[in-house]
PDB file of N, CA and C in Angstrom:
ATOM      1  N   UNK A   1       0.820  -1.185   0.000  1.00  0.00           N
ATOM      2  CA  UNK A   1       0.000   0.000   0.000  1.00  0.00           C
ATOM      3  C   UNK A   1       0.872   1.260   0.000  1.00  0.00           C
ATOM      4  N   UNK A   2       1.772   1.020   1.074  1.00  0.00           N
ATOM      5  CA  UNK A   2       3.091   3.070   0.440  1.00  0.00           C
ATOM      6  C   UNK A   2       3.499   2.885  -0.397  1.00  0.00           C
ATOM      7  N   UNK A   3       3.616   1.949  -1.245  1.00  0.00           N
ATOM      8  CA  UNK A   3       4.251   1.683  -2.786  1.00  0.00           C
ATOM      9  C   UNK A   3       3.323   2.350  -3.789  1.00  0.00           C
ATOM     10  N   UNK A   4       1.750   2.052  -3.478  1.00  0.00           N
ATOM     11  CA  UNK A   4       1.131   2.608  -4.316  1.00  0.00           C
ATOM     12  C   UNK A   4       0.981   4.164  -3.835  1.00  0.00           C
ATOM     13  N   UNK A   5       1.212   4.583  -2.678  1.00  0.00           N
ATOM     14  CA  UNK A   5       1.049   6.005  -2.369  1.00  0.00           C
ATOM     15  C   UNK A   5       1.704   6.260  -2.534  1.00  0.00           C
ATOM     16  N   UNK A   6       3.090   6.217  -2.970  1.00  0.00           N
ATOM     17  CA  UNK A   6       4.463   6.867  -3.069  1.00  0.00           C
ATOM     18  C   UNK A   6       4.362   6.932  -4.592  1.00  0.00           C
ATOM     19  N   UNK A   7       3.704   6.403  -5.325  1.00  0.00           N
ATOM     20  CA  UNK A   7       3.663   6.317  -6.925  1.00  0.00           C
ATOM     21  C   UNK A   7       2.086   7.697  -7.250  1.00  0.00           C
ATOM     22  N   UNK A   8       1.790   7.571  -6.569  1.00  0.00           N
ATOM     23  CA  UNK A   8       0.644   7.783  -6.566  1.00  0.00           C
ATOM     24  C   UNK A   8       1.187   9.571  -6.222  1.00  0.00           C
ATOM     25  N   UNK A   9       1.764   9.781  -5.325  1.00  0.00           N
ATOM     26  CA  UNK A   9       2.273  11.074  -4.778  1.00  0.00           C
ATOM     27  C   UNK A   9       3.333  11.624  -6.214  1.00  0.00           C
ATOM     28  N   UNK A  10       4.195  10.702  -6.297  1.00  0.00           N
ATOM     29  CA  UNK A  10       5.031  11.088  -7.574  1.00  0.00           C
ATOM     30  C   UNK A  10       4.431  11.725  -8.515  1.00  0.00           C
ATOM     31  N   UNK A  11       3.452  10.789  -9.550  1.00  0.00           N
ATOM     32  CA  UNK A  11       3.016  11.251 -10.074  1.00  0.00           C
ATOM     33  C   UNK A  11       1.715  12.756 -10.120  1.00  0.00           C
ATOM     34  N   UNK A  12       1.782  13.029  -8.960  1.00  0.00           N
ATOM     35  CA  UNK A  12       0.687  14.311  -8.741  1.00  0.00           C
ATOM     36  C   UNK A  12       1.809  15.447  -8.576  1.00  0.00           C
ATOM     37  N   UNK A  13       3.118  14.908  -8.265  1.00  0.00           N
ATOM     38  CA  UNK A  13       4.383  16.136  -8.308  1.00  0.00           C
ATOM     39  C   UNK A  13       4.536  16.239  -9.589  1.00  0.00           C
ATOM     40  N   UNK A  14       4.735  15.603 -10.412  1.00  0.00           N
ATOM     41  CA  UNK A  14       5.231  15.597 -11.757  1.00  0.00           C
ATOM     42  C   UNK A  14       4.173  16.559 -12.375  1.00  0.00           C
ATOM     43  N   UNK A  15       2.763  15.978 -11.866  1.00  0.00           N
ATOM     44  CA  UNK A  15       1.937  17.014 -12.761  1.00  0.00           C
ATOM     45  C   UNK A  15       2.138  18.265 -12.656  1.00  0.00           C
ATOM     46  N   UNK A  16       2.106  18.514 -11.046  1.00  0.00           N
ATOM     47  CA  UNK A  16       2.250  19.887 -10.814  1.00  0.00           C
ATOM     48  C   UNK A  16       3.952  20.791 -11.390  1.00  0.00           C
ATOM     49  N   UNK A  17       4.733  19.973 -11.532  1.00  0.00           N
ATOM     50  CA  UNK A  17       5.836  20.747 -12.098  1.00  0.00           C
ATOM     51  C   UNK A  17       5.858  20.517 -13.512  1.00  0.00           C
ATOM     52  N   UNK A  18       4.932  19.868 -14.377  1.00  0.00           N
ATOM     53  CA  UNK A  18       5.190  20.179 -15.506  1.00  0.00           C
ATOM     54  C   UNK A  18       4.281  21.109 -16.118  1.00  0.00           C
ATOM     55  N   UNK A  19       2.900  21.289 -15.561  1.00  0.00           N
ATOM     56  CA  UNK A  19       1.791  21.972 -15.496  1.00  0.00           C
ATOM     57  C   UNK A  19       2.553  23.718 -15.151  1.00  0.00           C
ATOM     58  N   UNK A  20       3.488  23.566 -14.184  1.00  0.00           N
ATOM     59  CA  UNK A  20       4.170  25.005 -13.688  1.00  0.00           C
ATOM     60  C   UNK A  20       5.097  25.479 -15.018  1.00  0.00           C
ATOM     61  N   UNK A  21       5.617  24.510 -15.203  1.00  0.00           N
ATOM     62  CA  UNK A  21       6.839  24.715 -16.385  1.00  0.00           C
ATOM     63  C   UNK A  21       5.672  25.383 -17.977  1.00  0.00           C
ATOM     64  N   UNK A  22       4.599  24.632 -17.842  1.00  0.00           N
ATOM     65  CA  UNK A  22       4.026  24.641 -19.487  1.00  0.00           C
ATOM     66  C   UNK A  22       2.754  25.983 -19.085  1.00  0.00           C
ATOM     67  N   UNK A  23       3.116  26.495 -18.441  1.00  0.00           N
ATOM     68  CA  UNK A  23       1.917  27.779 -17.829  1.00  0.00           C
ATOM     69  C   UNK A  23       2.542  29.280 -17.209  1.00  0.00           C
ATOM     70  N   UNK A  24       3.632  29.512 -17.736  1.00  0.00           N
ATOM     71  CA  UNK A  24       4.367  30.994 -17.276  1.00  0.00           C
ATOM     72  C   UNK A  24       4.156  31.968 -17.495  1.00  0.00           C
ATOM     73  N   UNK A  25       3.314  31.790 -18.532  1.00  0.00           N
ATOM     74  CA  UNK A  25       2.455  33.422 -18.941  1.00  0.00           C
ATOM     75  C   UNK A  25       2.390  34.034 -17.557  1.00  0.00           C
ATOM     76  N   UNK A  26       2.752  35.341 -17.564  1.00  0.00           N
ATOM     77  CA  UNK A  26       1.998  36.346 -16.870  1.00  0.00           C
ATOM     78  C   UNK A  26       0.626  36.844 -17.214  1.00  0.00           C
ATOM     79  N   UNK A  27      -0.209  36.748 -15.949  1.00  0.00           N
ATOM     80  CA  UNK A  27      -1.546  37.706 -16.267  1.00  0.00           C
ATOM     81  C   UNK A  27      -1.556  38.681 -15.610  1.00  0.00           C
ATOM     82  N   UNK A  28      -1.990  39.856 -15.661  1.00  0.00           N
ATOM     83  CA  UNK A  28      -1.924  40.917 -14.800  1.00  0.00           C
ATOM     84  C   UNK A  28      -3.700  40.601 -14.094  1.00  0.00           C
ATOM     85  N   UNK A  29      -3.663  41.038 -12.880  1.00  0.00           N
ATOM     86  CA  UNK A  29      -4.720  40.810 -11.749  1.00  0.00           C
ATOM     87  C   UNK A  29      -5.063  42.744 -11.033  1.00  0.00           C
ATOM     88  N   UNK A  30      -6.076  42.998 -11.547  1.00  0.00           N
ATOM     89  CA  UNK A  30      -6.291  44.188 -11.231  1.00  0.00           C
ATOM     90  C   UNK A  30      -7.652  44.101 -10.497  1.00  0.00           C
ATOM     91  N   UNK A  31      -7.578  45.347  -9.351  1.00  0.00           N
ATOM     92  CA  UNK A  31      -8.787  45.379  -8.575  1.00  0.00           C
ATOM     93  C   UNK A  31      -9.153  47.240  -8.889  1.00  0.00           C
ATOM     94  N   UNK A  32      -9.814  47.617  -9.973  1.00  0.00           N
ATOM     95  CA  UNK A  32     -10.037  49.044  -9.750  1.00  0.00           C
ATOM     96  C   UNK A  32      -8.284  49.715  -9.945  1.00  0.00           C
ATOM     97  N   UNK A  33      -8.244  50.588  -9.146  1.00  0.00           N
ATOM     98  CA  UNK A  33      -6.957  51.189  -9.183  1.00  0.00           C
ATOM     99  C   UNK A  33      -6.245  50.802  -8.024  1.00  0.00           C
ATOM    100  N   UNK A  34      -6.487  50.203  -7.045  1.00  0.00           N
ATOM    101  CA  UNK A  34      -6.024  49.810  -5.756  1.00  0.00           C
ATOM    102  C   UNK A  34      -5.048  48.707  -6.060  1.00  0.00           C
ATOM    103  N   UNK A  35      -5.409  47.629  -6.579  1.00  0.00           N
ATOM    104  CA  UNK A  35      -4.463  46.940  -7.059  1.00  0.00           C
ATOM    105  C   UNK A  35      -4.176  46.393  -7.975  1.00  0.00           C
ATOM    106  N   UNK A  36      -2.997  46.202  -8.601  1.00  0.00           N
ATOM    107  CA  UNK A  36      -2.316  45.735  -9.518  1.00  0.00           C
ATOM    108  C   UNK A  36      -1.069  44.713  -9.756  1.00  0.00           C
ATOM    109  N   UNK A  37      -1.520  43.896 -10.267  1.00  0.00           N
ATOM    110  CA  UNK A  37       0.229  43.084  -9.950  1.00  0.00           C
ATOM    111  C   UNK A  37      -0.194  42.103 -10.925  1.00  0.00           C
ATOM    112  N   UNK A  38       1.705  41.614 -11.861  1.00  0.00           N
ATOM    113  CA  UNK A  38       1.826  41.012 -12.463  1.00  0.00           C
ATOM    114  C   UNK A  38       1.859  39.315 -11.808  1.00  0.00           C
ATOM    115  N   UNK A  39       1.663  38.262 -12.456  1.00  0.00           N
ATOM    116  CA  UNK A  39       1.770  36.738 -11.734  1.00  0.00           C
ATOM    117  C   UNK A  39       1.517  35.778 -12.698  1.00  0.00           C
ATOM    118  N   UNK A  40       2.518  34.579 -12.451  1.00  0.00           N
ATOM    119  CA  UNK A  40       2.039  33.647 -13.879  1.00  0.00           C
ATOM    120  C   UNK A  40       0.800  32.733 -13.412  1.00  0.00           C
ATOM    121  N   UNK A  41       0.742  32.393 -14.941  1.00  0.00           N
ATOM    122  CA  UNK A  41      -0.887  32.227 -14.743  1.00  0.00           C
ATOM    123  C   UNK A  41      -0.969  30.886 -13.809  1.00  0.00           C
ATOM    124  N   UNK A  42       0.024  29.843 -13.280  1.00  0.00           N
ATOM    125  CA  UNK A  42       0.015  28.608 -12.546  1.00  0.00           C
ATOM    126  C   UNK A  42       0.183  29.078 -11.440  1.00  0.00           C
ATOM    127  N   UNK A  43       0.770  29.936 -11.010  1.00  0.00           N
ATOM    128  CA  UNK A  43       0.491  30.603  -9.347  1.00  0.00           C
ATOM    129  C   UNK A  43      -1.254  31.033  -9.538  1.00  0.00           C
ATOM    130  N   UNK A  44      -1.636  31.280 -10.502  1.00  0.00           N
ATOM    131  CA  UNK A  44      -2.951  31.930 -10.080  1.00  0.00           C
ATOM    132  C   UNK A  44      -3.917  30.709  -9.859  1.00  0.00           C
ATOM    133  N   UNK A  45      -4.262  29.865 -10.792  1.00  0.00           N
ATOM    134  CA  UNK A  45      -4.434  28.592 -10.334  1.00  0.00           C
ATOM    135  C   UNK A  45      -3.923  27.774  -8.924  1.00  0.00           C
ATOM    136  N   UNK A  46      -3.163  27.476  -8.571  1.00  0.00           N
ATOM    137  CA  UNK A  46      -2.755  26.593  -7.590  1.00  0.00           C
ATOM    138  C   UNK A  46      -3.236  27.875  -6.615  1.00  0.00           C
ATOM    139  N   UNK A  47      -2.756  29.317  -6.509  1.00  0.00           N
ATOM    140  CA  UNK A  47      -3.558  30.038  -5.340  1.00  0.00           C
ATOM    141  C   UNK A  47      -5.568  29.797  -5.320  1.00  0.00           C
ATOM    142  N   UNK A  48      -6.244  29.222  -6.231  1.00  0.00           N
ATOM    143  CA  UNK A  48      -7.414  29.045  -6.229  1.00  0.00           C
ATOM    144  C   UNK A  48      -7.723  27.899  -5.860  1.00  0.00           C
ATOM    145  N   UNK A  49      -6.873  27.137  -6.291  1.00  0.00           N
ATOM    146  CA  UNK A  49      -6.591  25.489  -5.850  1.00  0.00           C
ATOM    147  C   UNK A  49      -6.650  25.384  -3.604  1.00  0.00           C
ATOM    148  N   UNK A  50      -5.600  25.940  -3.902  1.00  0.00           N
ATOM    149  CA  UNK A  50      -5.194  26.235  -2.327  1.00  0.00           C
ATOM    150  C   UNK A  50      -7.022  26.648  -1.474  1.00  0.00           C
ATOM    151  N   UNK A  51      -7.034  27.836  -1.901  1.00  0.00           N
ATOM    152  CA  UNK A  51      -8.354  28.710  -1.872  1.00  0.00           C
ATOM    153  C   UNK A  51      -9.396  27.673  -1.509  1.00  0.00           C
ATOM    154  N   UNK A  52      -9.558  27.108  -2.578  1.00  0.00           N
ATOM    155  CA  UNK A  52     -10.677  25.774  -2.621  1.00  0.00           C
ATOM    156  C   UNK A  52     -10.585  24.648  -1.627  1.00  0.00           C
ATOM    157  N   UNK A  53      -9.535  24.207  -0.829  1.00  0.00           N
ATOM    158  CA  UNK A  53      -8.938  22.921  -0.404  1.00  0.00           C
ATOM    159  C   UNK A  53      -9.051  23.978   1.000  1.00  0.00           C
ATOM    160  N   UNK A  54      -8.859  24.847   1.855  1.00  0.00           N
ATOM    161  CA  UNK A  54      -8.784  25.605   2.785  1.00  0.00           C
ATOM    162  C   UNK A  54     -10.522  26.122   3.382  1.00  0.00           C
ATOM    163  N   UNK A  55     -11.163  26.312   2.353  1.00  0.00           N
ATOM    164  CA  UNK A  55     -12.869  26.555   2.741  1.00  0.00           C
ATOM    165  C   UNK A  55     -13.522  25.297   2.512  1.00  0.00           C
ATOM    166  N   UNK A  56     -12.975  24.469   2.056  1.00  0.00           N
ATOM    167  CA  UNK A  56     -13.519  23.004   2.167  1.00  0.00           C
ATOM    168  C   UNK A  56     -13.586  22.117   3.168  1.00  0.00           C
ATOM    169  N   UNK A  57     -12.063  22.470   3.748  1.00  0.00           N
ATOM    170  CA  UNK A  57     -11.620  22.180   5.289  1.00  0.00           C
ATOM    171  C   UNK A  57     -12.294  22.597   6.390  1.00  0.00           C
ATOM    172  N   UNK A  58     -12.733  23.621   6.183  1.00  0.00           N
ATOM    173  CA  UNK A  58     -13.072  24.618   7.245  1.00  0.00           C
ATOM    174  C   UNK A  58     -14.714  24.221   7.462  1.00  0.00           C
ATOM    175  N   UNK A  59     -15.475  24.136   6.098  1.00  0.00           N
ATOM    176  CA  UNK A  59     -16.668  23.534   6.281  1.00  0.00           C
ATOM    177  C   UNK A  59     -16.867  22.488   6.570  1.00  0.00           C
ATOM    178  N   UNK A  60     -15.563  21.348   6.686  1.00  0.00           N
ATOM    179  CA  UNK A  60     -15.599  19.960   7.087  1.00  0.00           C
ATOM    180  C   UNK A  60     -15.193  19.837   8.477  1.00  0.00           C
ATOM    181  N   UNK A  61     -14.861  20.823   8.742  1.00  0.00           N
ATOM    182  CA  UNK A  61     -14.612  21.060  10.713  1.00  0.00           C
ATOM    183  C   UNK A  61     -15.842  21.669  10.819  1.00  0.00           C
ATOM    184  N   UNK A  62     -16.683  22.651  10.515  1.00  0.00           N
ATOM    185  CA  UNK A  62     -17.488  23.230  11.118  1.00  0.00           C
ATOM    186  C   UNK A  62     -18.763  21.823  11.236  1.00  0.00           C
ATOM    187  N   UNK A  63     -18.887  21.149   9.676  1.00  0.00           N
ATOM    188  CA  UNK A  63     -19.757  19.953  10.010  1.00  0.00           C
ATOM    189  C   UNK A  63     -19.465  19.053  10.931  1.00  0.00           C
ATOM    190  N   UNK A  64     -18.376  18.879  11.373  1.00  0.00           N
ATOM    191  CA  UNK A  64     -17.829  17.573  12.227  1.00  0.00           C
ATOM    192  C   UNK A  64     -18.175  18.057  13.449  1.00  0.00           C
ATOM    193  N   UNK A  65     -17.710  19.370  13.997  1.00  0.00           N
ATOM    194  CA  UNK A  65     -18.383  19.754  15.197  1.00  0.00           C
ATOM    195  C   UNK A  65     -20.098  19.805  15.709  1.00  0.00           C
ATOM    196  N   UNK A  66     -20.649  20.398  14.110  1.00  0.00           N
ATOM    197  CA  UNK A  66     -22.184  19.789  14.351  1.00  0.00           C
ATOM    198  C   UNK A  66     -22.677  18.397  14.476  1.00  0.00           C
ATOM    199  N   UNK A  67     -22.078  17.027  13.946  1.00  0.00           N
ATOM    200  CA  UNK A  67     -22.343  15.964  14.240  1.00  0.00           C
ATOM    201  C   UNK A  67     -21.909  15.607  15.339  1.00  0.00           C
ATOM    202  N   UNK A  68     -20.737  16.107  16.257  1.00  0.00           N
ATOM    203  CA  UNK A  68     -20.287  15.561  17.591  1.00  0.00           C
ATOM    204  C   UNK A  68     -21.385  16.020  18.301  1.00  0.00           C
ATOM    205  N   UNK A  69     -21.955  17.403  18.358  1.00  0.00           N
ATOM    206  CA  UNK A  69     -22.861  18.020  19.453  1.00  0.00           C
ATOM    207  C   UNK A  69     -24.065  17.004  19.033  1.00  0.00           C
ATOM    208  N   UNK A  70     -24.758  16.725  17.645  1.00  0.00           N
ATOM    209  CA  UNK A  70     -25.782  15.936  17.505  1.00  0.00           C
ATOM    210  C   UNK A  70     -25.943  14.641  18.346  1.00  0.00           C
ATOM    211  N   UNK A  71     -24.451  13.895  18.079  1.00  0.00           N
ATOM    212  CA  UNK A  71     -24.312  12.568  18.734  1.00  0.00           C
ATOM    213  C   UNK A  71     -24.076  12.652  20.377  1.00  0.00           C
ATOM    214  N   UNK A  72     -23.443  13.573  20.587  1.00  0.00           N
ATOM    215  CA  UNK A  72     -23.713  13.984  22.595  1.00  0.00           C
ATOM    216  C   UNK A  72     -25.197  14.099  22.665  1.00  0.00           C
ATOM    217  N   UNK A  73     -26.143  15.112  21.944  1.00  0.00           N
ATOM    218  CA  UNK A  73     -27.462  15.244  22.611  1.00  0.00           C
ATOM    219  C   UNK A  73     -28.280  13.579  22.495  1.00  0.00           C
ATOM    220  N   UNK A  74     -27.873  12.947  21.583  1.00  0.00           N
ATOM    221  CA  UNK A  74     -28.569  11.391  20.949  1.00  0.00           C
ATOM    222  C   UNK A  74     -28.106  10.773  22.654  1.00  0.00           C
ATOM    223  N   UNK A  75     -26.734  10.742  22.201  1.00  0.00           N
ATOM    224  CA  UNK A  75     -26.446  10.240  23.841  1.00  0.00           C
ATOM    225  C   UNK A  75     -27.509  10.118  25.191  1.00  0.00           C
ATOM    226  N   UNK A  76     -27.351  11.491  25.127  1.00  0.00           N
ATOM    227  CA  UNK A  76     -28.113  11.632  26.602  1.00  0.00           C
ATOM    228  C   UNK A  76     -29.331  11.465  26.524  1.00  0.00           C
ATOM    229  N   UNK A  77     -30.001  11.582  25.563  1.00  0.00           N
ATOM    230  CA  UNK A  77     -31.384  11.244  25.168  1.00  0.00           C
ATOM    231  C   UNK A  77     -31.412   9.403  25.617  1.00  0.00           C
ATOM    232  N   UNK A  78     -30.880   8.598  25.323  1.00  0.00           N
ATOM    233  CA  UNK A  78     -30.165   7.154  24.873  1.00  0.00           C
ATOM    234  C   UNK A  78     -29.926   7.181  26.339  1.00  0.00           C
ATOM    235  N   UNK A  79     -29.207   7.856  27.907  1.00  0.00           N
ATOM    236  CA  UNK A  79     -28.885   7.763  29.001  1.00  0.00           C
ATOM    237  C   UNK A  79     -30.244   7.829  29.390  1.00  0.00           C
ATOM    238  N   UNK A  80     -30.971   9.080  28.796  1.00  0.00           N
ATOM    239  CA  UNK A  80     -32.197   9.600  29.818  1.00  0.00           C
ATOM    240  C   UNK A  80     -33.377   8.290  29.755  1.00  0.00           C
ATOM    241  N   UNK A  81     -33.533   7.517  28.814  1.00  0.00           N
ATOM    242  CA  UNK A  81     -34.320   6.984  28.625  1.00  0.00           C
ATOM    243  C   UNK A  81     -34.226   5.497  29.260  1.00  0.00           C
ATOM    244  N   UNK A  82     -32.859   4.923  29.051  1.00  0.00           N
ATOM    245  CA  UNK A  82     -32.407   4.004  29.717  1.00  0.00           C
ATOM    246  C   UNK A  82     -32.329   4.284  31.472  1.00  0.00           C
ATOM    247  N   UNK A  83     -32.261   5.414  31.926  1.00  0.00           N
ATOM    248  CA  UNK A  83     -32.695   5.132  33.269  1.00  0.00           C
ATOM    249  C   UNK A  83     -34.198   5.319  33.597  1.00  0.00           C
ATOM    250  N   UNK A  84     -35.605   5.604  32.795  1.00  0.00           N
ATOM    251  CA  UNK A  84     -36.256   5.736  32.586  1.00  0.00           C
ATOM    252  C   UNK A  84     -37.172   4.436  32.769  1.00  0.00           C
ATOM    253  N   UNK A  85     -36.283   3.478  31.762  1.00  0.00           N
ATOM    254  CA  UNK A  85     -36.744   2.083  31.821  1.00  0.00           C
ATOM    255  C   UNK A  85     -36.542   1.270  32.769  1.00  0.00           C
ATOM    256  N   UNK A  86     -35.179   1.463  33.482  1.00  0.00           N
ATOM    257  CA  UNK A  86     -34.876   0.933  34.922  1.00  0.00           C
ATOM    258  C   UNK A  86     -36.188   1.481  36.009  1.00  0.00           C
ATOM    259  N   UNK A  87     -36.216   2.712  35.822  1.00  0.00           N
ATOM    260  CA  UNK A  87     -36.610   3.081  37.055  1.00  0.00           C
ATOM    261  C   UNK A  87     -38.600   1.832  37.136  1.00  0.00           C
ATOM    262  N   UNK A  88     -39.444   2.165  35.788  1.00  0.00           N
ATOM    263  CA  UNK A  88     -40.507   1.877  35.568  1.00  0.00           C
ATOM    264  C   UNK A  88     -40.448  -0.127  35.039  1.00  0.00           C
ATOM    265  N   UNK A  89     -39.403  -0.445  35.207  1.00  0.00           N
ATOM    266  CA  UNK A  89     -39.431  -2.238  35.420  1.00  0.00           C
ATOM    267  C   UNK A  89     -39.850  -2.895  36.188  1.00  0.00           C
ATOM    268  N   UNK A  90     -40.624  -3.810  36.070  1.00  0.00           N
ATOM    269  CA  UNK A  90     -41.099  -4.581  37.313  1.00  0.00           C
ATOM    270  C   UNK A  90     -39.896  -5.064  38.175  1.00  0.00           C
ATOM    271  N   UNK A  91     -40.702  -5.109  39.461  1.00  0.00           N
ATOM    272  CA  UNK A  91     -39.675  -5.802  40.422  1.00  0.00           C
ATOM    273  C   UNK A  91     -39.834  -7.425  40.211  1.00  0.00           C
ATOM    274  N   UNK A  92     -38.405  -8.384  40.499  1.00  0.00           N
ATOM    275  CA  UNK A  92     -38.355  -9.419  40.144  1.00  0.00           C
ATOM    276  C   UNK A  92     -39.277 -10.404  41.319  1.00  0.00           C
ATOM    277  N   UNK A  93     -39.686 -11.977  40.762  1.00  0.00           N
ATOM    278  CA  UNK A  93     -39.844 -12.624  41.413  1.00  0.00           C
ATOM    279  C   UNK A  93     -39.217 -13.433  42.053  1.00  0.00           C
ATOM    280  N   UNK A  94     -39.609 -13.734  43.097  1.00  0.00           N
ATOM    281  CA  UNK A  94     -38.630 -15.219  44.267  1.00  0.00           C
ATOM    282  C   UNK A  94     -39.134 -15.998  44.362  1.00  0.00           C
ATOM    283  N   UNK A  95     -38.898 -17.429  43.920  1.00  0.00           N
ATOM    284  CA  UNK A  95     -39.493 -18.214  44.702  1.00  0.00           C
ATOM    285  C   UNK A  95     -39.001 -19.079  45.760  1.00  0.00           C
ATOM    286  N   UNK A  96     -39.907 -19.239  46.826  1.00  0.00           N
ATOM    287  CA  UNK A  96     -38.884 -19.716  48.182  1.00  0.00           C
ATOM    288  C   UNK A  96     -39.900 -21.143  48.536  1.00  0.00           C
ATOM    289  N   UNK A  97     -39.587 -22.143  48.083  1.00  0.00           N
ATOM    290  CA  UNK A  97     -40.183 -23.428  48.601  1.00  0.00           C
ATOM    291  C   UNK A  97     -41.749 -23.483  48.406  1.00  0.00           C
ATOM    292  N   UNK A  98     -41.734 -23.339  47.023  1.00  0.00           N
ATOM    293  CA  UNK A  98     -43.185 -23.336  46.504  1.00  0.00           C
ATOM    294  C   UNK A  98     -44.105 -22.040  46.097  1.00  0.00           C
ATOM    295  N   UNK A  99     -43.325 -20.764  47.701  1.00  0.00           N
ATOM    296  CA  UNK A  99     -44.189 -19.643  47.059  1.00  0.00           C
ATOM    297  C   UNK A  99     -43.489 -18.749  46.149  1.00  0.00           C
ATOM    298  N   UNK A 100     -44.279 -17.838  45.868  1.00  0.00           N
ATOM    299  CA  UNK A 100     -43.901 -16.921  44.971  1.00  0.00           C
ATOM    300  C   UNK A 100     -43.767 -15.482  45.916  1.00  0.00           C
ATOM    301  N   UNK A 101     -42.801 -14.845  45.970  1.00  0.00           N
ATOM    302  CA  UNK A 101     -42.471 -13.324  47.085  1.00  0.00           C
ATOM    303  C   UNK A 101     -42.265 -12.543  45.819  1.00  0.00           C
ATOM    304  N   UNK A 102     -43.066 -11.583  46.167  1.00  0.00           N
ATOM    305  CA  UNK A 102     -42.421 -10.459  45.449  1.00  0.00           C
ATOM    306  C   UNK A 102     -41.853  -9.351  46.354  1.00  0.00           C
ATOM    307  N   UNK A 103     -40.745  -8.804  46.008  1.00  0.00           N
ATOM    308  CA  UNK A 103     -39.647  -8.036  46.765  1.00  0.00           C
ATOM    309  C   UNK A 103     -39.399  -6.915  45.341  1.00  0.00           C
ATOM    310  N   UNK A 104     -39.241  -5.713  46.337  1.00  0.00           N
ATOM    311  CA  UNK A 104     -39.025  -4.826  46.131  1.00  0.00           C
ATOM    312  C   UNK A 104     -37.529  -4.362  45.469  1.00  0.00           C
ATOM    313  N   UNK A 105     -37.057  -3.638  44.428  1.00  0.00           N
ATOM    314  CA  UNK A 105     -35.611  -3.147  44.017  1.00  0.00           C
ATOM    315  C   UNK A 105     -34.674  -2.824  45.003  1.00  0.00           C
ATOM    316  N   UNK A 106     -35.073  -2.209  46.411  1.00  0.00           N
ATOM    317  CA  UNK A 106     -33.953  -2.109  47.001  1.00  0.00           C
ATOM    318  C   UNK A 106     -33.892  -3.274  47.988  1.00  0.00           C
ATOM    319  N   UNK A 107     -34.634  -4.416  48.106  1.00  0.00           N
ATOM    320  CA  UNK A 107     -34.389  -5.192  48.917  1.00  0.00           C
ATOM    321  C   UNK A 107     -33.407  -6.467  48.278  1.00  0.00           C
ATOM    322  N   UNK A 108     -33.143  -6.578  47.042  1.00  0.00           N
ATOM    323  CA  UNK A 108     -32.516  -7.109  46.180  1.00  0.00           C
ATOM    324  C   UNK A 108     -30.970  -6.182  46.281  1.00  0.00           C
ATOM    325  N   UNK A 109     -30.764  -4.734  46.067  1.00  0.00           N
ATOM    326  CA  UNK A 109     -29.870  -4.351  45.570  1.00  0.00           C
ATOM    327  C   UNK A 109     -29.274  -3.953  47.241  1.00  0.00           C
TER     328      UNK A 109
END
């Protein structure tokens, strides 16, 4: 399996440096008159790339934190109910030499 990830990694370097090499154009990036600046066009890409992979992350932490709080409230819901069922169980039977006693939860516990 690192044999295939190490091949697997190679080849996604290769892309990216031959993709860098075959993409040097400069584009100029203007905002109004405020800003201006020259950059080749594979920095502008891989900065959108980046861009994309960073708010993707961020929405995949913000979801993960909403499913942990979901699965704590399931929890306690899942606690509350299970002592719920303890509490409303019948008390067990005894039998002692033919009869039948019924006894109470704390006389057992």
């Amino acid at each position: 399996m690192k044999v295939i990830y190490t091949i697997i990694i190679a080849i996604f370097i290769m892309f990216i440096i031959t993709f860098s090499l075959e993409n040097t154009i400069p584009i100029q990036l203007r905002y109004y008159h405020f800003f201006e600046r020259w950059i080749p066009t594979y920095m502008l890409i891989f900065i959108a790339f980046l861009a994309g992979v960073i708010f993707t992350g961020f929405m995949g932490i913000v979801e993960r934190f909403r499913m942990n709080r979901t699965i704590n409230r399931l929890n306690k819901t899942i606690r509350d109910l299970r002592r719920e069922m303890k509490v409303n169980e019948h008390p067990p039977y005894i039998e002692e030499a033919g009869k039948t006693i019924k006894t109470s939860r704390q006389e057992i516990l």
